[in-house]
Protein backbone atom coordinates (compact mmCIF):
# COMPACT_ATOMS: atom_id res chain seq x y z
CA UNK A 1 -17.91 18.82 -68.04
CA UNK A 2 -18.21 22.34 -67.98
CA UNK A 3 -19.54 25.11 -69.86
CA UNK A 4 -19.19 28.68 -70.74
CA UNK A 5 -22.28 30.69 -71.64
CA UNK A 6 -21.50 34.07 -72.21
CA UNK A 7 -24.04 37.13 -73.80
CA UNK A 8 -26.55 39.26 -71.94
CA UNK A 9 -28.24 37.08 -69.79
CA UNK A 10 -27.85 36.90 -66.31
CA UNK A 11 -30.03 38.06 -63.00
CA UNK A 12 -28.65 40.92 -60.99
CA UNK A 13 -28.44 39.27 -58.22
CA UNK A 14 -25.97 36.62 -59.55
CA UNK A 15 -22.57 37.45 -59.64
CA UNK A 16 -19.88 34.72 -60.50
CA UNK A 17 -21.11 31.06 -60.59
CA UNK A 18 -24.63 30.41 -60.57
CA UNK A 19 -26.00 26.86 -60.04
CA UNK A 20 -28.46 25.28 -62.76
CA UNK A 21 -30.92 24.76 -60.34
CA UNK A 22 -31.70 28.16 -59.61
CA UNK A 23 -31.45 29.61 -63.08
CA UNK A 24 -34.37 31.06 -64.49
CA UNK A 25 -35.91 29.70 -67.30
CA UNK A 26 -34.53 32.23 -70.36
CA UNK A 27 -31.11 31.03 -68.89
CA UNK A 28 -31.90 27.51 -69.13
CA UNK A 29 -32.79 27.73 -73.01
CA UNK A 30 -29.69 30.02 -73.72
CA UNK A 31 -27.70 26.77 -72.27
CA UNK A 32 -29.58 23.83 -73.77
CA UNK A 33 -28.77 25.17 -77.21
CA UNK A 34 -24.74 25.80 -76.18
CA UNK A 35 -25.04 22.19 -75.02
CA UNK A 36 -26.61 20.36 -77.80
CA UNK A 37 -24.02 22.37 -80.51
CA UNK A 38 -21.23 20.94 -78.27
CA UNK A 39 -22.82 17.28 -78.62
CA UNK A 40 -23.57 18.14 -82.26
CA UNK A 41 -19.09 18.78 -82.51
CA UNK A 42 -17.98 15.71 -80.14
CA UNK A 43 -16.80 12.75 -81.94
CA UNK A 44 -19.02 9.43 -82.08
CA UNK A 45 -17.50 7.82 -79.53
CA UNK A 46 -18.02 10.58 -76.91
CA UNK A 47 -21.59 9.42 -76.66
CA UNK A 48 -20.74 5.75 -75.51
CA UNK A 49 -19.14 7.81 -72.58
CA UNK A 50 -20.59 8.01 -69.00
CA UNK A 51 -23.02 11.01 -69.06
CA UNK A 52 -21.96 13.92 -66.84
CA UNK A 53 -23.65 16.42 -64.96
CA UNK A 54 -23.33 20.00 -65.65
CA UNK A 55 -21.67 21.37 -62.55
CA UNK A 56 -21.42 25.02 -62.99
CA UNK A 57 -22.59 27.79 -64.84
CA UNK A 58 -20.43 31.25 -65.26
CA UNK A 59 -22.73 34.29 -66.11
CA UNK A 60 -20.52 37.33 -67.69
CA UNK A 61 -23.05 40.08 -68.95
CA UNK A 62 -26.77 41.46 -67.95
CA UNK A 63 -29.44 42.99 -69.21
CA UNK A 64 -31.59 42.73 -65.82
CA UNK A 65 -33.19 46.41 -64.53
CA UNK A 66 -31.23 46.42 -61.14
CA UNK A 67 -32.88 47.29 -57.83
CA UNK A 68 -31.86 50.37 -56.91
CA UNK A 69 -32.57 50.07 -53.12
CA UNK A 70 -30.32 47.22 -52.99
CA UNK A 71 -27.47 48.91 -54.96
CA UNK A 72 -23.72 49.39 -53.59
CA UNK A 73 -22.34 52.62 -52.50
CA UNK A 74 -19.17 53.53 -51.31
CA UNK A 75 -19.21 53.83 -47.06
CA UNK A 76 -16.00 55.36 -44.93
CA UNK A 77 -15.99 53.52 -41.40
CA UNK A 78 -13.98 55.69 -38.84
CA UNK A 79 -13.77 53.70 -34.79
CA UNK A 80 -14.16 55.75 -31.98
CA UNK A 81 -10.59 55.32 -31.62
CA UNK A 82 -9.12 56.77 -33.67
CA UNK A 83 -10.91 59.89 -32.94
CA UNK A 84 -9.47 59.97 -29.71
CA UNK A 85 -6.04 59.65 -30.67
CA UNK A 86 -6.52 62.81 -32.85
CA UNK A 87 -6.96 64.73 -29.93
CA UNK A 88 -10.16 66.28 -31.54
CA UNK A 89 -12.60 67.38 -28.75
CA UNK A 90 -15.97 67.11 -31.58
CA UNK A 91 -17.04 64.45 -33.91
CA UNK A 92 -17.44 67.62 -36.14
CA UNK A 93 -13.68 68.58 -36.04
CA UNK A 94 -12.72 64.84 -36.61
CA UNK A 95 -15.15 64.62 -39.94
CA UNK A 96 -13.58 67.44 -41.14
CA UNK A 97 -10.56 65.87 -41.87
CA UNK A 98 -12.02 64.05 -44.54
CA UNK A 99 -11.93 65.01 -48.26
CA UNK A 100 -15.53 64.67 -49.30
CA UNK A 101 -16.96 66.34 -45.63
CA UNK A 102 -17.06 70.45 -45.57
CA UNK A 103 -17.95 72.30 -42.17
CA UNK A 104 -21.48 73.68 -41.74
CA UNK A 105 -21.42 76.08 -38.42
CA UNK A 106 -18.26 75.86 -36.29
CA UNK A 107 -16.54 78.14 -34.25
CA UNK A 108 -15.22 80.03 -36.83
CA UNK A 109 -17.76 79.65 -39.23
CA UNK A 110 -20.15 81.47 -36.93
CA UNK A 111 -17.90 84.75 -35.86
CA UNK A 112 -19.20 87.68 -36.38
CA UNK A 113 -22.13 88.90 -37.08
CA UNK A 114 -24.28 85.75 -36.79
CA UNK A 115 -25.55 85.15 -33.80
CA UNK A 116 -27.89 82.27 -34.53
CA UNK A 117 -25.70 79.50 -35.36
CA UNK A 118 -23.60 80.59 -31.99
CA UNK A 119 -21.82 77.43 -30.62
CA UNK A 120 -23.18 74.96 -33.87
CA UNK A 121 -20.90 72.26 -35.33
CA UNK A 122 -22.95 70.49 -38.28
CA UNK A 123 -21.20 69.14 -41.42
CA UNK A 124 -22.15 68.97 -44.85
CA UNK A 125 -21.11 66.48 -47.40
CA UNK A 126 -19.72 67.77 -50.32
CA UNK A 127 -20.70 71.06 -49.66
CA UNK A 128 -24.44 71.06 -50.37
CA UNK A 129 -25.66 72.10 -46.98
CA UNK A 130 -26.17 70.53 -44.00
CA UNK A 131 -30.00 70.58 -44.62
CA UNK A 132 -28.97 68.14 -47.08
CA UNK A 133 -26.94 66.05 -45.11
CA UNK A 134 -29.00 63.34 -42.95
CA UNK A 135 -27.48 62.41 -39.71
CA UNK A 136 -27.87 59.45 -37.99
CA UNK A 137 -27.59 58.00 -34.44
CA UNK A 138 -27.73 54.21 -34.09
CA UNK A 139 -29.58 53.95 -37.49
CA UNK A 140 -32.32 56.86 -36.70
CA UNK A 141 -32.93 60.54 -36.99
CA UNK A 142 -31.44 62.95 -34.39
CA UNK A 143 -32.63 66.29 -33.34
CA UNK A 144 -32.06 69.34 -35.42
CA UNK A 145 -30.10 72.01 -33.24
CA UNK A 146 -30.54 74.82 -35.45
CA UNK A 147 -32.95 77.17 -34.98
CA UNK A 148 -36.36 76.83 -36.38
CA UNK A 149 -35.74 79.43 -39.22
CA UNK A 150 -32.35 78.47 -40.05
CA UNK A 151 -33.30 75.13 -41.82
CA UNK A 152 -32.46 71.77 -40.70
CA UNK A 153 -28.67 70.80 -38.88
CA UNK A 154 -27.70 68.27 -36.22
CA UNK A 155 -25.48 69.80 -33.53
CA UNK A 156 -22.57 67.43 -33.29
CA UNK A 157 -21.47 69.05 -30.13
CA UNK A 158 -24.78 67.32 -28.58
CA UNK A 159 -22.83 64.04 -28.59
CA UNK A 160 -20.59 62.83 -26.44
CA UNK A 161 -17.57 61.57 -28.01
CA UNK A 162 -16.35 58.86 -25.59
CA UNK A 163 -20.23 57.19 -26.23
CA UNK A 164 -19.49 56.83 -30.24
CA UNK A 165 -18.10 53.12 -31.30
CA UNK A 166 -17.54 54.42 -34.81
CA UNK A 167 -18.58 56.83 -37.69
CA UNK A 168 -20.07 55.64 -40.87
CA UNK A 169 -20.12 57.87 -44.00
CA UNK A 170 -22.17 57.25 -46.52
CA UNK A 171 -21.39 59.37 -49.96
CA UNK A 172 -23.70 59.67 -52.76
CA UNK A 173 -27.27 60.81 -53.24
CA UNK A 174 -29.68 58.69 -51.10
CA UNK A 175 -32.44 60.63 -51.21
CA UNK A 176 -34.88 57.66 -52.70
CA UNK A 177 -34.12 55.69 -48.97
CA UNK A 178 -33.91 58.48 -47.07
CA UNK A 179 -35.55 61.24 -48.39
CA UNK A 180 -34.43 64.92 -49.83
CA UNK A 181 -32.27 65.31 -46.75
CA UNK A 182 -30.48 62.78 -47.41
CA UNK A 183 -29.10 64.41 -51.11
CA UNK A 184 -25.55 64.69 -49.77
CA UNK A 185 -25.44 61.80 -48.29
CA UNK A 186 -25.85 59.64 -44.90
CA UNK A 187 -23.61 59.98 -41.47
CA UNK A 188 -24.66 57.31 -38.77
CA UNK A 189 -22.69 57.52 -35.11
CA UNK A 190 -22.86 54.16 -33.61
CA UNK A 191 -22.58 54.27 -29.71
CA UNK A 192 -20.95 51.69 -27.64
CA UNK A 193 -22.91 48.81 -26.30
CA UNK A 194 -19.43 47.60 -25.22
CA UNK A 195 -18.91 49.73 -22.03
CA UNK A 196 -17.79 47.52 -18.16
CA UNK A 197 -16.35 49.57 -16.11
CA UNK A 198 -15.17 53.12 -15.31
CA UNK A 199 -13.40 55.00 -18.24
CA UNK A 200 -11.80 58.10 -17.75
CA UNK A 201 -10.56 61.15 -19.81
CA UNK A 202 -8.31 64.39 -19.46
CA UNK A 203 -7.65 66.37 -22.87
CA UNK A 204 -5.65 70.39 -22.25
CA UNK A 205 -3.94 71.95 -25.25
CA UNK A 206 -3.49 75.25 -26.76
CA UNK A 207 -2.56 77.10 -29.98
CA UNK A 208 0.88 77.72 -31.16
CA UNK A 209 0.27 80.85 -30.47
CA UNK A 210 0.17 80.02 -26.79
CA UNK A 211 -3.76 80.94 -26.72
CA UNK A 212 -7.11 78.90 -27.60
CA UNK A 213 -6.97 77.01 -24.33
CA UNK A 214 -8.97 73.81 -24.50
CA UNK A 215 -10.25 71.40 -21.79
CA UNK A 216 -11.74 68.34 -21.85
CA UNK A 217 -12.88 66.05 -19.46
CA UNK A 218 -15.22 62.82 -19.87
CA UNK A 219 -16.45 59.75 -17.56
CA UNK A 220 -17.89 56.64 -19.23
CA UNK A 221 -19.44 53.58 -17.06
CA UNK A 222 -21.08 50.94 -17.97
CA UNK A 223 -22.12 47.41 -17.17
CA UNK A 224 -22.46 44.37 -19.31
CA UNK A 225 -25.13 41.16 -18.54
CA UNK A 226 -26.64 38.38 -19.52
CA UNK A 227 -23.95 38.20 -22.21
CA UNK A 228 -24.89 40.87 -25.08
CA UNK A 229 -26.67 43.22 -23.04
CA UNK A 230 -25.45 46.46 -21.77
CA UNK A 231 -26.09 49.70 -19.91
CA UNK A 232 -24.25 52.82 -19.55
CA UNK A 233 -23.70 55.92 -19.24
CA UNK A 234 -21.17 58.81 -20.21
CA UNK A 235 -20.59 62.52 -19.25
CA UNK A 236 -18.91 65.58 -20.57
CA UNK A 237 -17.21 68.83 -20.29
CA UNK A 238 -14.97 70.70 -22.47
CA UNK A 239 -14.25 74.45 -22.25
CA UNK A 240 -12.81 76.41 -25.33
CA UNK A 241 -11.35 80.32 -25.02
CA UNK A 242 -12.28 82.39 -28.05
CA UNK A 243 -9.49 84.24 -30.18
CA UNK A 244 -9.91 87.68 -31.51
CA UNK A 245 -9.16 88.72 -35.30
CA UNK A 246 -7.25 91.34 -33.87
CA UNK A 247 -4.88 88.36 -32.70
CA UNK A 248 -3.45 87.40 -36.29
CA UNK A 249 -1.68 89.59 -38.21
CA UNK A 250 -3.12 88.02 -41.00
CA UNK A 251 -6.61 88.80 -39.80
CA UNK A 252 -6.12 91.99 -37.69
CA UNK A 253 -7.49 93.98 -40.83
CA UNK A 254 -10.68 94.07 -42.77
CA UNK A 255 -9.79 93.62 -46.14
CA UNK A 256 -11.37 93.18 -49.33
CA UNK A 257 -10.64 92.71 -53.35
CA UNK A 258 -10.59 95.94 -55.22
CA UNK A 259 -10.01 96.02 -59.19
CA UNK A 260 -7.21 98.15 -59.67
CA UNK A 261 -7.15 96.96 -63.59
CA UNK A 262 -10.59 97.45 -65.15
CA UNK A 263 -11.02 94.05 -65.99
CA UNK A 264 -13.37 92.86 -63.09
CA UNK A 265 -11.62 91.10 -60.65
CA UNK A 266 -10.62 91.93 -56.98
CA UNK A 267 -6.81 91.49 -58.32
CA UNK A 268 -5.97 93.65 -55.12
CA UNK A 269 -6.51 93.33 -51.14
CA UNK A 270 -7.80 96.80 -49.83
CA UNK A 271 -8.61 98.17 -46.24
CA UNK A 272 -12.13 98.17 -45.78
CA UNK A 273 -13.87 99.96 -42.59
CA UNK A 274 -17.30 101.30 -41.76
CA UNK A 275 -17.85 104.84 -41.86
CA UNK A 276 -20.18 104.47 -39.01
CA UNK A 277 -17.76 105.75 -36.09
CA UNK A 278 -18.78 105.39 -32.39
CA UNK A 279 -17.54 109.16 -31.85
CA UNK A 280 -20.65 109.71 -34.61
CA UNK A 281 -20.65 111.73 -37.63
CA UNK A 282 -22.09 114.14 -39.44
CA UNK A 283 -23.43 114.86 -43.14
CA UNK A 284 -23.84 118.57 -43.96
CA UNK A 285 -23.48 120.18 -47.21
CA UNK A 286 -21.44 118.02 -48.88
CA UNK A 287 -19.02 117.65 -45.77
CA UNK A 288 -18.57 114.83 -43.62
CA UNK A 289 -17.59 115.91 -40.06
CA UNK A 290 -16.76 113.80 -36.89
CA UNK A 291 -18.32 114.47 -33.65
CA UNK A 292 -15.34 116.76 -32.43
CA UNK A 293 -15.93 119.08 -35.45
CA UNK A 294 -12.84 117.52 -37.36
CA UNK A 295 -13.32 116.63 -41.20
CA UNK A 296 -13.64 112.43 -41.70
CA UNK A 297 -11.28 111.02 -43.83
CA UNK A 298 -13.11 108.96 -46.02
CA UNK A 299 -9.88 107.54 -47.53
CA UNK A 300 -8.74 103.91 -47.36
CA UNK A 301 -5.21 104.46 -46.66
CA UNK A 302 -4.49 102.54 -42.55
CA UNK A 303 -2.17 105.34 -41.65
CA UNK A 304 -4.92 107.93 -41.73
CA UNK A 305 -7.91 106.89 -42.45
CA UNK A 306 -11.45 107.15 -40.14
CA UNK A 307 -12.99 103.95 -40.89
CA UNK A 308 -13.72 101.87 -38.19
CA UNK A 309 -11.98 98.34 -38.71
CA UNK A 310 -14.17 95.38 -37.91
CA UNK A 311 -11.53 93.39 -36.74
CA UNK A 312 -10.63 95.14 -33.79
CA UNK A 313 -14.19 93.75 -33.20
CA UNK A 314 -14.79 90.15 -34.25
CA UNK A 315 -14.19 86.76 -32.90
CA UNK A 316 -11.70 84.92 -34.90
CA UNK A 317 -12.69 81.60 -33.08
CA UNK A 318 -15.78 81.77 -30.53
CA UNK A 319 -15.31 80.45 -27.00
CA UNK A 320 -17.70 77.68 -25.88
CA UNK A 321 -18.79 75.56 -23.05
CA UNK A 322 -20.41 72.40 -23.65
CA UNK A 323 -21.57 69.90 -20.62
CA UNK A 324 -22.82 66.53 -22.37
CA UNK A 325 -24.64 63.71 -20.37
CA UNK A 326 -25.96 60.77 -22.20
CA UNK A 327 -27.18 57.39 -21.29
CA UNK A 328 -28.44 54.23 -22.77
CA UNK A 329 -30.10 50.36 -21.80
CA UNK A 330 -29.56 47.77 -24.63
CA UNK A 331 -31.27 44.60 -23.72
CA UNK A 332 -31.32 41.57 -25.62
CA UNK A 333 -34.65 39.69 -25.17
CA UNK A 334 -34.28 36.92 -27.70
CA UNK A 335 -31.84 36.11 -31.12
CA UNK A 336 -34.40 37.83 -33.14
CA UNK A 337 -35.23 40.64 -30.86
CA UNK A 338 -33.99 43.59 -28.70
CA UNK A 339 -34.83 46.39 -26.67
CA UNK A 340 -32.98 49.67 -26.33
CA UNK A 341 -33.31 53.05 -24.48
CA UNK A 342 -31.19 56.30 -25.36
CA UNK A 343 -31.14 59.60 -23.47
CA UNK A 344 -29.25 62.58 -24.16
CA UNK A 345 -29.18 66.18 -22.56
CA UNK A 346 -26.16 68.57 -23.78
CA UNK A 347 -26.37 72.37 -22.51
CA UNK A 348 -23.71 74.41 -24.85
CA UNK A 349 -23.66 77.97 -24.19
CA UNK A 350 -21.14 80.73 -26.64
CA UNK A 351 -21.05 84.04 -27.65
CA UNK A 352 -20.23 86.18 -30.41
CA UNK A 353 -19.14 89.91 -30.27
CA UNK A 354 -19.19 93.00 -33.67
CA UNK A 355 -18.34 96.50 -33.82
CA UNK A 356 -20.52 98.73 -31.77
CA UNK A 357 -23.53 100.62 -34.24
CA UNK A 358 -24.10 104.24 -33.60
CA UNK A 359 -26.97 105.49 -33.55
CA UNK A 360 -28.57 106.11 -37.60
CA UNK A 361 -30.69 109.71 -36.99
CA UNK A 362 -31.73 108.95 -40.50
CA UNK A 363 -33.06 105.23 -40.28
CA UNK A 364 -33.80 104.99 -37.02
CA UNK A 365 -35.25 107.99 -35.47
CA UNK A 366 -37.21 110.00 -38.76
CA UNK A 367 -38.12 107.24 -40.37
């Protein structure tokens, strides 16, 4: 026989059919009294029968306090492979792609006027920082590569991308395994323990605008033994060319939002320069005067105007050069036990250019 007892006892660790002899004891009453009110409704002659055992018990509701620790959560597993048929030459360009991941510092990100995060690529899951977002390499905590005021931010250009087995993303706040940088949410890069032989790599492409010129070139070796244990070892360069604003037509311009309406919004795009000129200029008595003694036109009009435009200035996308060499020893020493070793060195060097500053008589020489 089998029976059915349904209400709001369960455990939360029991989903589906439970077996009697590991039901707790509030269970076991609930399903003595559903028994004896189905002996109570058989017919007389049902007890001359052969007694059965109860062979299953299915538990529909719960009232149990869950543990939170233990608690599902959605988790997006990308493979190594498929980042390389994407042709993207950073883990951070490949996470971009998905919906709930927003770039931190990248190369574009970073143009301008911000010299710090210069050659960066951290993400941040949706869009709460990347001081918020805890990444992972092979289950522990990798080095910030921001600088020490900036906050916290793993450089993914640090690691090598023909090293990573696959990506896990792990949504949701986590911050009561993790801690508060884990608020966003987890990313863990698993490296290959996989590796025997010689692997080799040659990425070149370009914009459609025949310009960003990218290079790529990566060596992997390793060696497998004593069946599950590995070493290797994996090296790389890519070089990246910058592109101006001044490039795009769509960016050649500074341009900002101007109300033309009253009723608070930037419902317009308008020219915006800096009246700071490098051929300097002069205040005096209500006049504004260039260095050649001609009047400045203070207007915002392209065609005549004084303003210096940014853009003929600023890096659209910044040019980099990373070199990436990375090793690691995973040993297996018994079925409940393993060694590893993991070493990493990356050198990334970029720059960033803005408008030249004349000199400020005012702020920077009186005062």
């Amino acid at each position: 026989m089998k029976y059915r007892a349904e209400g709001s006892i369960q455990s939360g660790d029991i989903s589906g059919v439970s077996r009697l002899g590991v039901m707790s004891k509030s269970l076991k009453l609930a399903l003595n009294i559903t028994v004896a009110i189905g002996f109570i409704a058989l017919p007389k002659g049902a007890f001359a029968q052969e007694s059965e055992l109860l062979e299953e018990v299915l538990v529909t509701g719960s009232s149990i306090r869950r543990d939170t620790f233990s608690a599902t959560s959605p988790v997006t597993v990308m493979e190594g492979a498929l980042i390389d048929k994407l042709g993207d030459t950073s883990v951070g360009e490949f996470l971009d792609n998905l919906p709930s991941i927003t770039s931190g510092a990248n190369d574009s990100s970073t143009a301008g006027n911000n010299p710090q995060s210069t050659g960066l690529s951290t993400v941040e899951l949706r869009n709460l920082g990347a001081a918020r977002t805890l990444v992972l390499v092979n289950g522990r905590r990798f080095v910030s590569g921001t600088s020490a005021g900036a906050g916290y931010g793993v450089d993914l250009n640090s690691i090598p991308q023909s090293a990573i087995a696959k990506v896990e993303v792990l949504t949701g706040a986590q911050s009561a395994v993790y801690g508060s940088d884990a608020l966003a949410g987890v990313i863990n890069i698993i490296t290959r323990e996989d590796i025997d032989g010689v692997e080799f790599d040659a990425q070149y492409g370009e914009s459609d605008y025949s310009d960003r010129e990218t290079k790529k070139l990566s060596l992997a070796l390793g060696r497998t033994f004593d069946g599950d244990s590995n070493a290797w070892m994996s090296i790389e360069y890519v070089d990246r060319k910058g592109v101006n604003t001044r490039d795009r037509d769509w960016s050649r311009y500074s341009q900002t939002g101007v109300d033309t309406n009253g009723d608070g919004l930037g419902d317009q795009l308008q020219f915006e320069g800096s009246s700071f000129i490098p051929e300097s200029r002069l205040i005096c008595g209500g006049l504004s005067i260039k260095g050649d003694g001609s009047e400045f036109d203070g207007s915002r009009v392209l065609a005549t105007t004084d303003h210096l435009n940014f853009n003929d200035y600023w890096t659209l996308a910044l040019p980099s050069t990373r070199k990436i060499a990375a090793a690691g020893l995973n040993i297996r020493l018994n079925e409940k036990s393993t060694a590893s070793v993991e070493l990493n060195y990356s050198n990334v060097e970029s720059e960033t250019k803005f408008e030249p500053l004349p000199l400020n008589t005012v702020n920077e020489t009186f005062r």
